[in-house]
C-alpha atoms as a PDB file:
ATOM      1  CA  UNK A   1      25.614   8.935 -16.612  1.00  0.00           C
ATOM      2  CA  UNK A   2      24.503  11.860 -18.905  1.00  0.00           C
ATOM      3  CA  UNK A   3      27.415  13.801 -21.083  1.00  0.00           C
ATOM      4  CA  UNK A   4      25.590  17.041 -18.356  1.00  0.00           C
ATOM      5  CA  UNK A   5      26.954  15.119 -15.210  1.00  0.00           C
ATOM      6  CA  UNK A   6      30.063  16.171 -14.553  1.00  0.00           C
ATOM      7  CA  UNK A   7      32.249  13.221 -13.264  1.00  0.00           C
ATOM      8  CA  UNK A   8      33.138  12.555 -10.277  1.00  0.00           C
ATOM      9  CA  UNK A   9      36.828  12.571  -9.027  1.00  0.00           C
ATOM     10  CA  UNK A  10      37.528   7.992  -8.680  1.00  0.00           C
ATOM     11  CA  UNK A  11      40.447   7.114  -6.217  1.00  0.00           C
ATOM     12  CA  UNK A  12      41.547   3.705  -6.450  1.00  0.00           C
ATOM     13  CA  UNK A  13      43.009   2.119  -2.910  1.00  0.00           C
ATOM     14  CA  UNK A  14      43.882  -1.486  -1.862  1.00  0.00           C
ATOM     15  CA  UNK A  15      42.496  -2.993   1.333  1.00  0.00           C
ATOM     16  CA  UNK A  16      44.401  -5.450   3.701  1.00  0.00           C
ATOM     17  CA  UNK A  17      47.709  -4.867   2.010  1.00  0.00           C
ATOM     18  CA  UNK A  18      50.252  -1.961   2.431  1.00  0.00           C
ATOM     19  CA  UNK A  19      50.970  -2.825  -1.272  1.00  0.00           C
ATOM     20  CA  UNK A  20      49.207  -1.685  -3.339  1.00  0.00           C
ATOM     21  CA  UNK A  21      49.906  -4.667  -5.790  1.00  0.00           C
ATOM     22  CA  UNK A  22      48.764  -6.869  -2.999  1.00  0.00           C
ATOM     23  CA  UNK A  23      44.886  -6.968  -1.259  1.00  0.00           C
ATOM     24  CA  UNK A  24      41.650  -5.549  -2.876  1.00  0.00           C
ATOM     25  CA  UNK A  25      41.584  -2.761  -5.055  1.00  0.00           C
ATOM     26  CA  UNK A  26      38.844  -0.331  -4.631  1.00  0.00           C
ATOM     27  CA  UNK A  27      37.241   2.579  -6.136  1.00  0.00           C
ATOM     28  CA  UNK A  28      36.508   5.514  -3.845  1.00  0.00           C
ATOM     29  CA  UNK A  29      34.338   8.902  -4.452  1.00  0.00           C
ATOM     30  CA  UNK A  30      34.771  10.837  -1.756  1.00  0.00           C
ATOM     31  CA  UNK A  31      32.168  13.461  -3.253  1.00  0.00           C
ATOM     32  CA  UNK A  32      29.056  11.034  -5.005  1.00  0.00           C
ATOM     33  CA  UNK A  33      26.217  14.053  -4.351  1.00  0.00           C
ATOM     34  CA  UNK A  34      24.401  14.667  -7.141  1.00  0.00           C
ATOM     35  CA  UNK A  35      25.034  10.907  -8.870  1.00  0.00           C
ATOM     36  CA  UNK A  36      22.192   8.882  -9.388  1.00  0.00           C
ATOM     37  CA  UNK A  37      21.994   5.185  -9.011  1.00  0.00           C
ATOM     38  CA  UNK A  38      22.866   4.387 -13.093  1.00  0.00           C
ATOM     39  CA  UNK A  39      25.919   7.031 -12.718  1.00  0.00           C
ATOM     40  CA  UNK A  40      27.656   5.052  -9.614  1.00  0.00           C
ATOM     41  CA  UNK A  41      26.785   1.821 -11.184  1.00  0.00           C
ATOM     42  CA  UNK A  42      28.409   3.743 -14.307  1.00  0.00           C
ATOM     43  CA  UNK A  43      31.487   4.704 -12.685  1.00  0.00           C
ATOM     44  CA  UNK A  44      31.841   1.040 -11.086  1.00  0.00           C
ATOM     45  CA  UNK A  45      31.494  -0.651 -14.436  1.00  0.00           C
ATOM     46  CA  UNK A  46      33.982   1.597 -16.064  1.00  0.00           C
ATOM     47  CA  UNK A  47      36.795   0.866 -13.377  1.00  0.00           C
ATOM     48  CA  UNK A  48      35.929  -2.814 -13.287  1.00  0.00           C
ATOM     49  CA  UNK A  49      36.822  -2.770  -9.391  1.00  0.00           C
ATOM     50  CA  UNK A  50      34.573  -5.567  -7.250  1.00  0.00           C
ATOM     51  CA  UNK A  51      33.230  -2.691  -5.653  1.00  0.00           C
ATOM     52  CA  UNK A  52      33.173   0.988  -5.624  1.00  0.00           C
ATOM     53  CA  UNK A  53      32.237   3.075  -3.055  1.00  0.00           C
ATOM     54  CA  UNK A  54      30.545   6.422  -2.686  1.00  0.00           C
ATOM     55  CA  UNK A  55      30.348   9.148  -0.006  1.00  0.00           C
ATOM     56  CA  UNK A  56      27.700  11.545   0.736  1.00  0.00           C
ATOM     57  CA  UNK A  57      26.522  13.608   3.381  1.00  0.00           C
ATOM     58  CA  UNK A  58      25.396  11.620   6.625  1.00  0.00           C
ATOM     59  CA  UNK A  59      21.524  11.483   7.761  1.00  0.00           C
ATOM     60  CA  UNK A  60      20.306  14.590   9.686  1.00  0.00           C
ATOM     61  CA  UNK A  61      21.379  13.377  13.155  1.00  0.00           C
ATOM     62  CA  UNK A  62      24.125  10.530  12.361  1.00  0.00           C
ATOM     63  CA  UNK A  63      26.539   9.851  14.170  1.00  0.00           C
ATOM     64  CA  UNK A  64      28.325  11.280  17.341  1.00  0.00           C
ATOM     65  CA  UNK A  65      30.555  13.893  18.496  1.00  0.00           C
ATOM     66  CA  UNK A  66      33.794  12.032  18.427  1.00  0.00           C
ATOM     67  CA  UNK A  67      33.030  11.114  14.924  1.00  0.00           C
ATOM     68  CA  UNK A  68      33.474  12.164  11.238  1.00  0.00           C
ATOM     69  CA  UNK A  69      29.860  10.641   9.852  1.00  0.00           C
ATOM     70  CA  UNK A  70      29.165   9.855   6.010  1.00  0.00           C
ATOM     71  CA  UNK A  71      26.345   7.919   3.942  1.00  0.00           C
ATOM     72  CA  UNK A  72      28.232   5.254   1.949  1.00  0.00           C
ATOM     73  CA  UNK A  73      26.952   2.756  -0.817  1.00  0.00           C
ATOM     74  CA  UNK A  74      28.469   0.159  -2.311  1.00  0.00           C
ATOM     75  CA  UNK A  75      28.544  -0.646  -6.676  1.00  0.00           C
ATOM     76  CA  UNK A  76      30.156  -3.777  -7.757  1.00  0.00           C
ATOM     77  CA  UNK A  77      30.366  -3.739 -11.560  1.00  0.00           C
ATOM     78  CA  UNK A  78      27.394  -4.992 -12.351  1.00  0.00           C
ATOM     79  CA  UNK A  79      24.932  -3.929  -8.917  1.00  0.00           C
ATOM     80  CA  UNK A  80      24.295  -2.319  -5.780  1.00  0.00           C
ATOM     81  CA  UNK A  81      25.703  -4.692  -2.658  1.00  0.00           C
ATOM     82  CA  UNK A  82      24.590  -3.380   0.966  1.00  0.00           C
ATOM     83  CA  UNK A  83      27.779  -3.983   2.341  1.00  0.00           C
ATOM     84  CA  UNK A  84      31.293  -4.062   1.184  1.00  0.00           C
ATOM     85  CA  UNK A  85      34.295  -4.210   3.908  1.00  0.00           C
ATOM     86  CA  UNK A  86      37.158  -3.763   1.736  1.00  0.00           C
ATOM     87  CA  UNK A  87      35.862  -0.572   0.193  1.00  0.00           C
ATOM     88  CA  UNK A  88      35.034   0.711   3.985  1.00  0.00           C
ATOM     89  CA  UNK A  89      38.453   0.025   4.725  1.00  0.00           C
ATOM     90  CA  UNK A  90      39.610   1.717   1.796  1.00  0.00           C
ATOM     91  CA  UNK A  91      37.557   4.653   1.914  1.00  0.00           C
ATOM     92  CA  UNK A  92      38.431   5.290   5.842  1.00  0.00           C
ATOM     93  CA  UNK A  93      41.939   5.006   4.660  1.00  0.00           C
ATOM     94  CA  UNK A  94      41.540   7.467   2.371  1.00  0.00           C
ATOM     95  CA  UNK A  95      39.482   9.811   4.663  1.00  0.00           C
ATOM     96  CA  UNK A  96      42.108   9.883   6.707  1.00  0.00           C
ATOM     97  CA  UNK A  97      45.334  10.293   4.635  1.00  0.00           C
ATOM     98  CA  UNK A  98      43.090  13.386   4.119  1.00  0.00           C
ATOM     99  CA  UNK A  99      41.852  14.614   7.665  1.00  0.00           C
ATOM    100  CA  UNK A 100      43.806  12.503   9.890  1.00  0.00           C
ATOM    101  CA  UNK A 101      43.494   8.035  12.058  1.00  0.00           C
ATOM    102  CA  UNK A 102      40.606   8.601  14.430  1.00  0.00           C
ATOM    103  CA  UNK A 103      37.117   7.504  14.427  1.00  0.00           C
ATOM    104  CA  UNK A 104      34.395   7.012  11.665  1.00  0.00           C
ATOM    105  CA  UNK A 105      30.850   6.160  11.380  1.00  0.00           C
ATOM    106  CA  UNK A 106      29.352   5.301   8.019  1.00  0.00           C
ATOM    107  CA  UNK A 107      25.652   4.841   7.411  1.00  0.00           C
ATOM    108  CA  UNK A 108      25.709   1.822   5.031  1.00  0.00           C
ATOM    109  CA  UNK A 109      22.523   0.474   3.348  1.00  0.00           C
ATOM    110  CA  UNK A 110      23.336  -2.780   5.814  1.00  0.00           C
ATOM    111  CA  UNK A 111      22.790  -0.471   8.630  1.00  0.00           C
ATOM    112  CA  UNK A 112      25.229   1.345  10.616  1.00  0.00           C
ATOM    113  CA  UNK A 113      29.343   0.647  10.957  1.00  0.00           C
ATOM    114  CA  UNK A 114      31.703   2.268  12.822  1.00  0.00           C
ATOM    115  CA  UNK A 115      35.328   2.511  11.447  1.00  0.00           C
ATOM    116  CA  UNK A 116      38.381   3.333  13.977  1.00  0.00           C
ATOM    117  CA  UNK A 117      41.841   4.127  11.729  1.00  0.00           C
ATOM    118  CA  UNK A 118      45.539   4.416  13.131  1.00  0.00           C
ATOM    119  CA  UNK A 119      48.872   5.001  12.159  1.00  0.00           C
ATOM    120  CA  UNK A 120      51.383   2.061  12.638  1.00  0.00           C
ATOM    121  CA  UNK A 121      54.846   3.290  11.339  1.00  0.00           C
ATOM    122  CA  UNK A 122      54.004   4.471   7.798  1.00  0.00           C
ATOM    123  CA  UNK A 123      51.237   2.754   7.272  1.00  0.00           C
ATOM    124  CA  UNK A 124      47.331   3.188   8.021  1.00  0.00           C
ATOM    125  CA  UNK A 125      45.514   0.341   9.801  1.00  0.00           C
ATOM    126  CA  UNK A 126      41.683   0.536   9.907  1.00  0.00           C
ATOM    127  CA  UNK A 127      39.154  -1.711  11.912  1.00  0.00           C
ATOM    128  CA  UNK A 128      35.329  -1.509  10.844  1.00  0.00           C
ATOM    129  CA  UNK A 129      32.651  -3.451  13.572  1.00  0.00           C
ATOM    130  CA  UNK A 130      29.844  -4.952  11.674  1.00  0.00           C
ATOM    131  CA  UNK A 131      26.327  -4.691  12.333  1.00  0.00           C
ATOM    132  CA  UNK A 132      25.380  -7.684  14.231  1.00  0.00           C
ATOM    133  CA  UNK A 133      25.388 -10.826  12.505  1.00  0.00           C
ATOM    134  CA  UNK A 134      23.565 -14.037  12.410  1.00  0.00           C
ATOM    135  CA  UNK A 135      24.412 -17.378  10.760  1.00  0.00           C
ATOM    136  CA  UNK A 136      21.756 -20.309   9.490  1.00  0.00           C
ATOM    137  CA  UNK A 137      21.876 -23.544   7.618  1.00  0.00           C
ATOM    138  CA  UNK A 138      21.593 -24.225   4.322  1.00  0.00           C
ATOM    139  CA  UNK A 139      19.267 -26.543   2.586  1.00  0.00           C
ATOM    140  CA  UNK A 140      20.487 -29.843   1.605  1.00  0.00           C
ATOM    141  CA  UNK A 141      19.469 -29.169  -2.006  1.00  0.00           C
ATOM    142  CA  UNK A 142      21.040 -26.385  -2.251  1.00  0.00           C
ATOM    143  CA  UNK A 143      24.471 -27.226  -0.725  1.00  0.00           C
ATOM    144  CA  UNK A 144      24.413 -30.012  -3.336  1.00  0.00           C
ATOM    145  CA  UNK A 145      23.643 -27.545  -5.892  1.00  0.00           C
ATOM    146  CA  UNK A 146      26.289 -25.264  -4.598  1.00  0.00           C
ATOM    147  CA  UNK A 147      28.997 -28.069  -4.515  1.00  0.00           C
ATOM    148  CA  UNK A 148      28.142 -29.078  -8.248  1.00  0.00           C
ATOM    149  CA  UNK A 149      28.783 -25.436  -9.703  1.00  0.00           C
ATOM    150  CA  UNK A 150      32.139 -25.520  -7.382  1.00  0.00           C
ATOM    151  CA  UNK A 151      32.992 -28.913  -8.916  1.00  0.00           C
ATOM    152  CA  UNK A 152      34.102 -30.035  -5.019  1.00  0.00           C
ATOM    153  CA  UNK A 153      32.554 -33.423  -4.218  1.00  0.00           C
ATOM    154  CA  UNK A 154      30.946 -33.324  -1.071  1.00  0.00           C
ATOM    155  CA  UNK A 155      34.316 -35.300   0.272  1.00  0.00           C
ATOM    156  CA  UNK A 156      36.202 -32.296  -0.271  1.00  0.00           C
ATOM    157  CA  UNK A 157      34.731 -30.605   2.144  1.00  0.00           C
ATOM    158  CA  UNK A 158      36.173 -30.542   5.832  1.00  0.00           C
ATOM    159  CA  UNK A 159      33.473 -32.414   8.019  1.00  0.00           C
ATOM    160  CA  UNK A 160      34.799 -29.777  11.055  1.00  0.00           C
ATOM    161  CA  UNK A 161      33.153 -27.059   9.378  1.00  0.00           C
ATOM    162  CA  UNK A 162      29.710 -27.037   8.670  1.00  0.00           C
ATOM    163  CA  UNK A 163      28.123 -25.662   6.012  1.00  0.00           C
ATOM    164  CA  UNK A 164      26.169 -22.487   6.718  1.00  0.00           C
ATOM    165  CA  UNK A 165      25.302 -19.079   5.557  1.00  0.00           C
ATOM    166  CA  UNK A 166      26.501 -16.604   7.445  1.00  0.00           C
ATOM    167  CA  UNK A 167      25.566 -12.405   7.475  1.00  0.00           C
ATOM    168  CA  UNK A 168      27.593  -9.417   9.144  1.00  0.00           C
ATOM    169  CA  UNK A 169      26.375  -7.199   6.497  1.00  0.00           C
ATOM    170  CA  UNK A 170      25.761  -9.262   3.427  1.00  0.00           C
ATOM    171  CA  UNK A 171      24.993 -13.087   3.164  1.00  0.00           C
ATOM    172  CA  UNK A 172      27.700 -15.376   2.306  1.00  0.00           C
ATOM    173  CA  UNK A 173      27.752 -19.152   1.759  1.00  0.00           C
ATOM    174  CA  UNK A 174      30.706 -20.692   4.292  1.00  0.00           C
ATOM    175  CA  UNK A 175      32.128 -23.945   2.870  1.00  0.00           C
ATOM    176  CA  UNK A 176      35.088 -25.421   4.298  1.00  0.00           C
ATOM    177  CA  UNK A 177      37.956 -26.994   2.441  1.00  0.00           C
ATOM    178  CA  UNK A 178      39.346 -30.435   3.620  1.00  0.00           C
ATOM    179  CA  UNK A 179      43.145 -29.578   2.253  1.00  0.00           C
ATOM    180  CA  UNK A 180      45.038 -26.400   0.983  1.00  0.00           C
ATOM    181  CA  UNK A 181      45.085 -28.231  -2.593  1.00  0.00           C
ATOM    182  CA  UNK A 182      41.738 -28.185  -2.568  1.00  0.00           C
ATOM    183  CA  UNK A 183      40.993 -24.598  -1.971  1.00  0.00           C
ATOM    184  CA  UNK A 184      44.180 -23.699  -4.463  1.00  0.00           C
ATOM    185  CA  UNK A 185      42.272 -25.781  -7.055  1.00  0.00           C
ATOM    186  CA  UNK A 186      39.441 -23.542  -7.945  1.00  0.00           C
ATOM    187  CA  UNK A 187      37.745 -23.566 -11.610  1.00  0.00           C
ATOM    188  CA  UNK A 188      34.199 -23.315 -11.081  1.00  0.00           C
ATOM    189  CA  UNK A 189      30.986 -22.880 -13.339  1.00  0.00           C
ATOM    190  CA  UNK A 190      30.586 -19.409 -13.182  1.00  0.00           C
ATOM    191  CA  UNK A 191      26.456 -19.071 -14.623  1.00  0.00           C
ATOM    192  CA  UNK A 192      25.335 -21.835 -12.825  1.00  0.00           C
ATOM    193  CA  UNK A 193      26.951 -20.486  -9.237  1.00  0.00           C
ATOM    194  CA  UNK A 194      25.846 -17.020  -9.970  1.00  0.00           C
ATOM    195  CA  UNK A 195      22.093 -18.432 -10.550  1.00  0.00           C
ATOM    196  CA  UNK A 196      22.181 -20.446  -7.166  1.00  0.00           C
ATOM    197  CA  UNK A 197      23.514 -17.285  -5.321  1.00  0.00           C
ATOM    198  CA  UNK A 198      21.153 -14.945  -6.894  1.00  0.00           C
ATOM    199  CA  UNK A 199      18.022 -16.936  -5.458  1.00  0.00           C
ATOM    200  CA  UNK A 200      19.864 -17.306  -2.333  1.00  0.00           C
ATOM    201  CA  UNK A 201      20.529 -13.451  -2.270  1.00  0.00           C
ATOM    202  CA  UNK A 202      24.575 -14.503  -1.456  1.00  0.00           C
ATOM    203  CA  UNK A 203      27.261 -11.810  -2.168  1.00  0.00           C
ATOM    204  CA  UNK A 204      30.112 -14.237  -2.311  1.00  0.00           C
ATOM    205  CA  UNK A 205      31.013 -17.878  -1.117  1.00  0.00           C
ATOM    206  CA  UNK A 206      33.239 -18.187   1.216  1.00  0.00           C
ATOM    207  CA  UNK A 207      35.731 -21.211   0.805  1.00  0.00           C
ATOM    208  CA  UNK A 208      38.166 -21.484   4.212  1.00  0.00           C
ATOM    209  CA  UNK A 209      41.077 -23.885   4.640  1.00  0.00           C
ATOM    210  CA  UNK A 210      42.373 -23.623   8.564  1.00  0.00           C
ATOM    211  CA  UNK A 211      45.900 -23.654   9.247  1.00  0.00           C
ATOM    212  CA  UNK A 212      46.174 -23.557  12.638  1.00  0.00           C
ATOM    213  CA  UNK A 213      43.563 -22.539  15.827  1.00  0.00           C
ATOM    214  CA  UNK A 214      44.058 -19.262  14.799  1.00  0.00           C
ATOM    215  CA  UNK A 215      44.747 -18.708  11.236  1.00  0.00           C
ATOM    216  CA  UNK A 216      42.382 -19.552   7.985  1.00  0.00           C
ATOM    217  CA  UNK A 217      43.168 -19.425   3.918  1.00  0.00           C
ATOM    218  CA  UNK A 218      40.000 -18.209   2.674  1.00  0.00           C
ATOM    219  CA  UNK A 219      38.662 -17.715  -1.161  1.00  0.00           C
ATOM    220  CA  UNK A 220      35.660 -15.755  -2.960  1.00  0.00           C
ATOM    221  CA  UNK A 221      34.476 -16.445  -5.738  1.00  0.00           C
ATOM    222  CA  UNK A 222      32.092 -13.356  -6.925  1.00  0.00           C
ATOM    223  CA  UNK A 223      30.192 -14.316  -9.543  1.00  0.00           C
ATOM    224  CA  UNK A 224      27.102 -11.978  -8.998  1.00  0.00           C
ATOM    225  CA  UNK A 225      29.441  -9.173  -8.634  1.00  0.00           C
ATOM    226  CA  UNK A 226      30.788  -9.497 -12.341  1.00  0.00           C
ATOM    227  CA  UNK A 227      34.020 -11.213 -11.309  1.00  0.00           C
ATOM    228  CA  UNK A 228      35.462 -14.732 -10.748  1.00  0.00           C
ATOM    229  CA  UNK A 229      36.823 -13.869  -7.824  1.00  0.00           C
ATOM    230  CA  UNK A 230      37.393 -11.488  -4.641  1.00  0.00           C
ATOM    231  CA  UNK A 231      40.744 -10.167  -3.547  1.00  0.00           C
ATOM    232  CA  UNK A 232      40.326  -9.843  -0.353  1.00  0.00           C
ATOM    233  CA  UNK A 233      36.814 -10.184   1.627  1.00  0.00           C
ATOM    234  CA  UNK A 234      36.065  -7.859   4.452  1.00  0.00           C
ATOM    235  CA  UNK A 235      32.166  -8.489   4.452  1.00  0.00           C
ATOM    236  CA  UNK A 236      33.069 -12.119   4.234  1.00  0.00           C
ATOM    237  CA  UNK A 237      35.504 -12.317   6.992  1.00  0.00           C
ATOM    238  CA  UNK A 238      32.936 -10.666   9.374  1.00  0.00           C
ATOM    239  CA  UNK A 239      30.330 -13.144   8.263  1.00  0.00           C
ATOM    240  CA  UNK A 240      32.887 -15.902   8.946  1.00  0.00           C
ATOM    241  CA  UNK A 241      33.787 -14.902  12.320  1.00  0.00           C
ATOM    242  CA  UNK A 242      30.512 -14.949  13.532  1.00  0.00           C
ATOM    243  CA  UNK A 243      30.412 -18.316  11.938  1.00  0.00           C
ATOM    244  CA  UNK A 244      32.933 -19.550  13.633  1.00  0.00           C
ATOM    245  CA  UNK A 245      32.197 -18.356  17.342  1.00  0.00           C
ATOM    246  CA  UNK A 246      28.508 -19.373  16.654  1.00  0.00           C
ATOM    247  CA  UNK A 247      29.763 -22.968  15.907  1.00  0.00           C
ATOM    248  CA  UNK A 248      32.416 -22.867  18.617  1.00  0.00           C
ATOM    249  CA  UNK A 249      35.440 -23.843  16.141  1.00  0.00           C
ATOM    250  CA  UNK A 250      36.683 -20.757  17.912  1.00  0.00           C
ATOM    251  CA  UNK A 251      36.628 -19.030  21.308  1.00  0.00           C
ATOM    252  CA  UNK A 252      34.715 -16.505  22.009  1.00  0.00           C
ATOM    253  CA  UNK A 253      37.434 -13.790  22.397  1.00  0.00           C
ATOM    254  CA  UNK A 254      39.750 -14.624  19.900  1.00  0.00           C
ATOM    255  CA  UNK A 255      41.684 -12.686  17.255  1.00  0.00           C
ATOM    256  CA  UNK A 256      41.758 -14.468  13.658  1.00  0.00           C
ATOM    257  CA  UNK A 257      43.926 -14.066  10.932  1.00  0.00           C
ATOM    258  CA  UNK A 258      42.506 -14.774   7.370  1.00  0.00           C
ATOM    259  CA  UNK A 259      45.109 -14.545   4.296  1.00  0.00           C
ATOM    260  CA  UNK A 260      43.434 -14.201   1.187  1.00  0.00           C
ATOM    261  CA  UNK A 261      44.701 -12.928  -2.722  1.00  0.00           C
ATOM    262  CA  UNK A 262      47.451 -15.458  -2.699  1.00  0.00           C
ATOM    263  CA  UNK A 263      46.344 -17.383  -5.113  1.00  0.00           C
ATOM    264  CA  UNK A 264      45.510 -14.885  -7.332  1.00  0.00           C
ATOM    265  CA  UNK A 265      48.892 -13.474  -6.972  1.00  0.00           C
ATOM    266  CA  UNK A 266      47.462 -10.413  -4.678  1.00  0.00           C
ATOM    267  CA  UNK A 267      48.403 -11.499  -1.392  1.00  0.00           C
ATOM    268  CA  UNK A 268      46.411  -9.982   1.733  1.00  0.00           C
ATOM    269  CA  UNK A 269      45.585 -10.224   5.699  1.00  0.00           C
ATOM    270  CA  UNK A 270      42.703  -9.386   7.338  1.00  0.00           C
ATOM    271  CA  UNK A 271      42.418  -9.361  10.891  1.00  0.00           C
ATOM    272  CA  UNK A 272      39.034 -10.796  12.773  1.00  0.00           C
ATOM    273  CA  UNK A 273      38.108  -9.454  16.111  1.00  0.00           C
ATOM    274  CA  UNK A 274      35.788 -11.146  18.598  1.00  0.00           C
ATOM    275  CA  UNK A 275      35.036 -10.003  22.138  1.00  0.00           C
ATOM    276  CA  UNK A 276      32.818 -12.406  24.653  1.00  0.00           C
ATOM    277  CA  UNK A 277      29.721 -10.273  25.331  1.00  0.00           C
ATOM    278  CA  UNK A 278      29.256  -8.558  21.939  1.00  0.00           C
ATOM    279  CA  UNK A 279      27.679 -10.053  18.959  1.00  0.00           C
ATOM    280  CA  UNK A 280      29.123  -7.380  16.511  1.00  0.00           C
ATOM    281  CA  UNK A 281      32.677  -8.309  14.492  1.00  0.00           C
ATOM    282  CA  UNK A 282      35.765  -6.625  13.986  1.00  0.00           C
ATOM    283  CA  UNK A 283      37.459  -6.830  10.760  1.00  0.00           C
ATOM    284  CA  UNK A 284      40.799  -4.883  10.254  1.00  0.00           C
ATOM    285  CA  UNK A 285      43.755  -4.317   7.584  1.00  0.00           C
ATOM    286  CA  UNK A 286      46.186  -1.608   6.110  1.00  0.00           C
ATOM    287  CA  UNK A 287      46.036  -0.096   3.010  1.00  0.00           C
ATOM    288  CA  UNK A 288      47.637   1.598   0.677  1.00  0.00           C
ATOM    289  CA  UNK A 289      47.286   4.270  -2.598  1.00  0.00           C
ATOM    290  CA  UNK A 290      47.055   2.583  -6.066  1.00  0.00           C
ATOM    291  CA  UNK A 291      49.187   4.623  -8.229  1.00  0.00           C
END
């Protein structure tokens, strides 16, 4: 960012929390015209968020009637990601502390997702729908190469989830976790996973431990974003409930619950959607105001 670009204004918001100690913080420029690619990346670095996002006018044409319609990209700290879901839901929380719940459409790099927000109570509640997602194995080479820069021997992992990567926006590496212990227990090589997931062009892994039919522990780790590990997943969550219908560990309408952040002391819930009929993914949360 030149010392002639005048900076923008940064919000910072949590996703999937109503605290804002607890979920995923992120940054949010509701004004990003005139910025460049190096000045978002700029402003990302300096806040040190996962990701940042940044708001611009729509495409000639976007969206419909019933909707307020922005251009949104996504910075982590270090690079551009095409989707991020807890900055969407941060960002549509903030639109509408501003101009009131209802419905959004954002034009993301990963194509297009809508955003519905309401008011429960006090609190804001919004629920993006993914593009539509797809899910495909992994080569055994690198699954062994992924499990060596986790430090998990392969009997770690829970034979009742297979190991796949999964999209709904951005690609993510699912891995399940035989026991909570395991997936509390995570100290990983942080060079050599951020290698494997560059040439795999993955955004995060996704580690899941399932509690019941109905309810997962997920983790993470971030390493090509700049950070050990994320908060609080939106992009993954989508990717894993496509993952999980596709597989049929779940039905085909269901509604998930994935808690994420506690081990990192920053406790959060996000909500996945699936209706029979449509391939798409609905991920939803609160959230809240930092400071």
């Amino acid at each position: 960012m030149t010392t002639d670009t005048p900076r923008p204004e940064v919000l910072r918001y949590t996703a999937f929390s109503s605290a804002p100690d607890g979920g995923n913080p992120a940054g949010v420029v509701l004004d990003a015209t005139g910025l460049d690619d190096d000045a978002m990346l700029a402003v990302a670095a300096d806040l040190g968020y996962s990701e940042t996002a940044f708001l611009t006018a729509p495409p000639q044409g976007f969206g419909g009637r019933e909707e307020r319609a922005y251009a949104i990209r996504y910075f982590s700290p270090r690079a551009e990601v095409p989707f991020c879901g807890h900055a969407t839901v941060a960002t549509a929380v903030a639109l509408a502390e501003r101009t009131g719940p209802g419905k959004l459409v954002f034009a993301t790099p990963a194509g297009t997702v809508p955003v519905e927000v309401v008011r429960e109570g006090g609190t804001l509640r919004a629920t993006l729908t993914s593009v539509e997602p797809h899910v495909e194995e992994i080569a055994g080479a690198d699954l062994a190469e992924a499990l060596a820069a986790l430090g998990w021997p392969a009997a770690d992992l829970d034979p009742a989830f297979p190991p796949r990567i999964a999209f709904a926006g951005a690609r993510h590496l699912v891995l399940g976790a035989a026991t909570r212990a395991r997936l509390a227990d995570l100290a990983y090589d942080f060079a050599r996973l951020e290698a494997l997931m560059r040439r795999l062009d993955l955004t995060t892994v996704q580690l899941v431990w399932r509690e019941s039919a109905t309810v997962f522990h997920v983790r993470d780790p971030f390493p090509v974003g700049g950070v050990v590990e994320d908060p609080a997943t939106g992009a993954a969550a989508a990717a894993f409930g496509a993952y999980a219908r596709d597989l049929g560990l779940v039905p085909e309408d269901a509604v998930l619950t994935l808690r994420q952040g506690e081990d990192m002391g920053r406790p959060g819930e996000l909500t996945v959607t699936l209706r029979a009929g449509d391939p798409r993914v609905r991920v939803g949360g609160e959230g809240a105001r930092i400071g």
